[in-house]
Protein backbone atom coordinates (compact mmCIF):
# COMPACT_ATOMS: atom_id res chain seq x y z
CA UNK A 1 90.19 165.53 83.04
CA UNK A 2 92.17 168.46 84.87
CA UNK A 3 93.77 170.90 82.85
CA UNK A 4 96.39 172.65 84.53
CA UNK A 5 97.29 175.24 81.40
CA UNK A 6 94.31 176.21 79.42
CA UNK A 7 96.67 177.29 76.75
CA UNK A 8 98.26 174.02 76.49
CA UNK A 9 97.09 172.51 73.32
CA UNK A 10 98.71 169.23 73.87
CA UNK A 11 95.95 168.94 76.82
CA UNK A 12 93.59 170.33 75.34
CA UNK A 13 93.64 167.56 72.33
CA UNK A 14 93.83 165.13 75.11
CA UNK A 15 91.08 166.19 76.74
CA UNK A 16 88.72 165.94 73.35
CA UNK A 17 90.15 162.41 72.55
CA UNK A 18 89.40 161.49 76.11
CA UNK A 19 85.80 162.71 75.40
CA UNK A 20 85.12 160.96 72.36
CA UNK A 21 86.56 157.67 73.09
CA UNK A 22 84.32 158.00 76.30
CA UNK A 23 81.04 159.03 74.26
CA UNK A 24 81.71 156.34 71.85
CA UNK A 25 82.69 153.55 74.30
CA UNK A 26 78.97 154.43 76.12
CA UNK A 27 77.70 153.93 72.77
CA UNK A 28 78.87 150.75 72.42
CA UNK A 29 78.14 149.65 76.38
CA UNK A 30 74.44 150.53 75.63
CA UNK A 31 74.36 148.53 72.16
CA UNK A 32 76.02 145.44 74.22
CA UNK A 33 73.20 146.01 76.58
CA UNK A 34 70.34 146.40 74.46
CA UNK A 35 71.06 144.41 71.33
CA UNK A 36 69.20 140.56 71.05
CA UNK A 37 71.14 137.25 71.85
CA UNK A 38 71.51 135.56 67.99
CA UNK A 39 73.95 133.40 66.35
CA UNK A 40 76.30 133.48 63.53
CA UNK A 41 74.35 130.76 62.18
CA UNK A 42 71.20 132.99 62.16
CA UNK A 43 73.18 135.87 60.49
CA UNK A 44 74.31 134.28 57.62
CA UNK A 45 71.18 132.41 56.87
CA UNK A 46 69.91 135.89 57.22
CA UNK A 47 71.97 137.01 54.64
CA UNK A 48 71.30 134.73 52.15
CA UNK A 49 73.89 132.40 52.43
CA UNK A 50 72.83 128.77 52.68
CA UNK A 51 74.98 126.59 55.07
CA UNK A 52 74.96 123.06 53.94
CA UNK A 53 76.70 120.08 55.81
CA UNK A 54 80.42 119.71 54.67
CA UNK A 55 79.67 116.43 53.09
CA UNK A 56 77.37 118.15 51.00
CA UNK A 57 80.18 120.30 49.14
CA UNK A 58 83.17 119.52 47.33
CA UNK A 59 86.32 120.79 47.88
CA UNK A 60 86.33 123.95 45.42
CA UNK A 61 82.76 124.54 46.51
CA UNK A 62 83.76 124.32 50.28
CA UNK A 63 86.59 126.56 50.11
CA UNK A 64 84.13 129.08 48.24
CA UNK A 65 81.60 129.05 50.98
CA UNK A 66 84.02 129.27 53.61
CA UNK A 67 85.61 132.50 52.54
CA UNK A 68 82.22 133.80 51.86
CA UNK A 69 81.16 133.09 55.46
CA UNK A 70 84.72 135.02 56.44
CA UNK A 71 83.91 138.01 54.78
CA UNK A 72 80.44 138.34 56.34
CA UNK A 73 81.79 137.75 59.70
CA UNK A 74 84.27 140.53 58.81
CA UNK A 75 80.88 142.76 58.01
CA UNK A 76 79.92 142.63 61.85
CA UNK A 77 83.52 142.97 63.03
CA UNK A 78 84.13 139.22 63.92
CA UNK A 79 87.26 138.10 62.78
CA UNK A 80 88.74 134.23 62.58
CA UNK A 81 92.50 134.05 63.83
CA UNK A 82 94.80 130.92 64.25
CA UNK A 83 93.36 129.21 61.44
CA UNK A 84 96.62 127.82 59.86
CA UNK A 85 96.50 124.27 61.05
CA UNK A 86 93.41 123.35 59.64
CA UNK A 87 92.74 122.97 56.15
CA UNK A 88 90.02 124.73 54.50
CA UNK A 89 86.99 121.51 55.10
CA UNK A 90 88.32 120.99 58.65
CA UNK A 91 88.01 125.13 59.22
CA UNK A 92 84.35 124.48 57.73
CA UNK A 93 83.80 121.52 59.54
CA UNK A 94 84.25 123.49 62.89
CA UNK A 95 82.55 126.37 62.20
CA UNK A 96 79.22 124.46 60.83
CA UNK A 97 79.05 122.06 63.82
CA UNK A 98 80.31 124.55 66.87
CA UNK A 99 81.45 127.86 66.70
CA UNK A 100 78.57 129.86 64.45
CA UNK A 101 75.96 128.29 66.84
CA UNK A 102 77.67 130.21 69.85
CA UNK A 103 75.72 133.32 70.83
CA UNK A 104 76.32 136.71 69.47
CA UNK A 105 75.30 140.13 69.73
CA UNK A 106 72.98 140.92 66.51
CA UNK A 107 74.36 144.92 66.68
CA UNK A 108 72.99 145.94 63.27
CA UNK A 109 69.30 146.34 65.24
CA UNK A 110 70.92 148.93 67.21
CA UNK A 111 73.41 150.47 65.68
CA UNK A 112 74.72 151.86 61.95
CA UNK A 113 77.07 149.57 60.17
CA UNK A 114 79.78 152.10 60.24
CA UNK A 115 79.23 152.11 63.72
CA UNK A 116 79.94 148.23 63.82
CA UNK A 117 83.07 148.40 62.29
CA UNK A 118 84.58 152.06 62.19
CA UNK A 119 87.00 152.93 64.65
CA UNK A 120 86.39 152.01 68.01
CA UNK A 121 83.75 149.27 67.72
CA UNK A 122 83.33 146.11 69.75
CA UNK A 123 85.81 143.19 67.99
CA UNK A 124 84.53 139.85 68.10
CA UNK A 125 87.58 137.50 67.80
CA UNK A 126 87.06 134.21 67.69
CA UNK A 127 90.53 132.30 68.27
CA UNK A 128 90.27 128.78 65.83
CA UNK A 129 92.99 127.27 68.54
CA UNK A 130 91.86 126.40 71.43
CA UNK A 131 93.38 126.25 75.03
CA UNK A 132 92.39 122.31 75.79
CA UNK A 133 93.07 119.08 74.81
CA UNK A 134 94.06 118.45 71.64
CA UNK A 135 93.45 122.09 70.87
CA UNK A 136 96.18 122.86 73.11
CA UNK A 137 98.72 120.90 71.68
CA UNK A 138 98.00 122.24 68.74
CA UNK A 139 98.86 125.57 69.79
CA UNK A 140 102.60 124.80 71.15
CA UNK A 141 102.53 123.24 68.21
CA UNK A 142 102.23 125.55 65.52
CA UNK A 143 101.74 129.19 67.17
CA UNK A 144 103.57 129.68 71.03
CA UNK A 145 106.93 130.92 70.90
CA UNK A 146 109.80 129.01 72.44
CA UNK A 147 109.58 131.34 75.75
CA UNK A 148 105.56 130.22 75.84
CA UNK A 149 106.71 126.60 75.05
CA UNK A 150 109.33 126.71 78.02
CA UNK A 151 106.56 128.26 80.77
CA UNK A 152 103.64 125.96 79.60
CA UNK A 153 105.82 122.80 79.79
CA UNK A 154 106.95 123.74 83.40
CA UNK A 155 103.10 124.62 84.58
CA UNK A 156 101.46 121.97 82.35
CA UNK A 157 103.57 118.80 83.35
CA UNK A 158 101.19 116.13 83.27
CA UNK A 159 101.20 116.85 79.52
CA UNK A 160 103.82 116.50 76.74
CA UNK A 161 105.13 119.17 74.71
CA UNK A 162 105.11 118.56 71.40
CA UNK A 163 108.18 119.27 68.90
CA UNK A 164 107.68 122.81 67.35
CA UNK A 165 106.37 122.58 63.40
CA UNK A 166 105.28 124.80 60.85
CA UNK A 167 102.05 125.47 60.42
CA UNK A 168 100.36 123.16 56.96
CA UNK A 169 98.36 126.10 55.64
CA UNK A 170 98.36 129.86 54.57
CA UNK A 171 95.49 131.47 55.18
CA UNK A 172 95.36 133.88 58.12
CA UNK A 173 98.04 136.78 56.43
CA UNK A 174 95.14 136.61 54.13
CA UNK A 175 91.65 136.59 56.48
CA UNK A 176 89.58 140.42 57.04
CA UNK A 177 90.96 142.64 59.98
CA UNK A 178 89.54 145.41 61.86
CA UNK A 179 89.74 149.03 60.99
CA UNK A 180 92.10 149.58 64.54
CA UNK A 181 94.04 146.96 63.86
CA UNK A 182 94.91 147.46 60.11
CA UNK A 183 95.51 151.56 61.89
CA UNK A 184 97.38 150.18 64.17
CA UNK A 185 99.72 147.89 62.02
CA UNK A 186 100.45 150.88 59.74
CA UNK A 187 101.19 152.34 63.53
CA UNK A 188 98.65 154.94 63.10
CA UNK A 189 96.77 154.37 65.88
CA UNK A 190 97.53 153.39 70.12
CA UNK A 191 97.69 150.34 71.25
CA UNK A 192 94.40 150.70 72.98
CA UNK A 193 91.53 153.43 71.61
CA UNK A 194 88.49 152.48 72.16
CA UNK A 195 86.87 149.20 73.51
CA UNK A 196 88.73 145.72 74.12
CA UNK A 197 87.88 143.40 71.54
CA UNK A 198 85.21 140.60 72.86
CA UNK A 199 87.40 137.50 72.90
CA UNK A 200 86.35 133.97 72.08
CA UNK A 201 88.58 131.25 72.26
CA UNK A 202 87.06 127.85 70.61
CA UNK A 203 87.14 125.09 73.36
């Protein structure tokens, strides 16, 4: 970065910021390159937390498990969204049979933990609505907007879009977010400072 005032201090604070989200984005490039393949299923056997088949639990013992299995996700910086249309055994249901058998970066063998989820750190976001099917509909449904509604209907026309409803359950105001975004929600922190979260959309 070129400096045209050395006494500029506005620059000059620029200039370190620019240097530390660099350093620390390498950091994270080299973790992404080095760390083993795993799964979320691994993981949380790994922690200690046994994963029976959802016809195995009840419902208060389901929706126990299930939040416990949120807030180790939130320990590596993975984080559920769109979750509202499903209740709490369905959420379960999906997660047990799909998405914590998708492959993962296991970062704790090469990095700290406050590496993994201080500012900065990779995001793993795993979107619970996905963009096919019945998945799709799903998402007019209960999450696009009314200008999203109008541009999918007019590029999606061999399907129907459904009539706009509210969503059946509260849970994601309540599921674990990232350090940058809960910064940035307080508007405490740019839109973008350090890496782009690793997206994961559930097909």
């Amino acid at each position: 970065m070129f400096i045209e005032d050395p006494n500029d201090l506005d620059d000059i604070e620029r200039m370190i910021k620019f240097n530390e989200i660099a350093e620390e984005y390498g950091r994270h490039i080299a973790a992404f390159e080095t760390a083993p393949w795993v799964t979320e299923y691994d993981l949380l056997i790994r922690a200690g937390i046994e994963l029976p088949a959802p016809q195995e639990l009840d419902d208060e013992a389901l929706t126990a498990l299930l939040w416990r299995i949120i807030e180790n996700l939130a320990t590596r910086n993975t984080f559920l969204y769109d979750t509202d249309h499903l209740s709490d055994r369905a959420l379960y249901t999906k997660l047990w049979e799909e998405v914590l058998h998708e492959p993962t970066k296991d970062y704790a063998t090469v990095l700290d933990p406050e590496e993994i989820t201080g500012l900065g750190a990779w995001q793993h976001c795993i979107d619970m609505c996905g963009c096919e099917g019945d998945d799709l509909l799903d998402y007019w449904k209960y999450y696009a907007d009314e200008q999203t509604r109008q541009e999918d209907a007019a590029l999606y026309t061999d399907m129907q879009m459904p009539p706009k409803e509210p969503c059946p359950y509260d849970r994601d105001r309540f599921l674990p977010r990232s350090l940058d975004e809960k910064l940035r929600e307080r508007g405490e922190l740019d839109e973008w400072d350090g890496p782009d979260p690793d997206e994961h959309t559930v097909k």
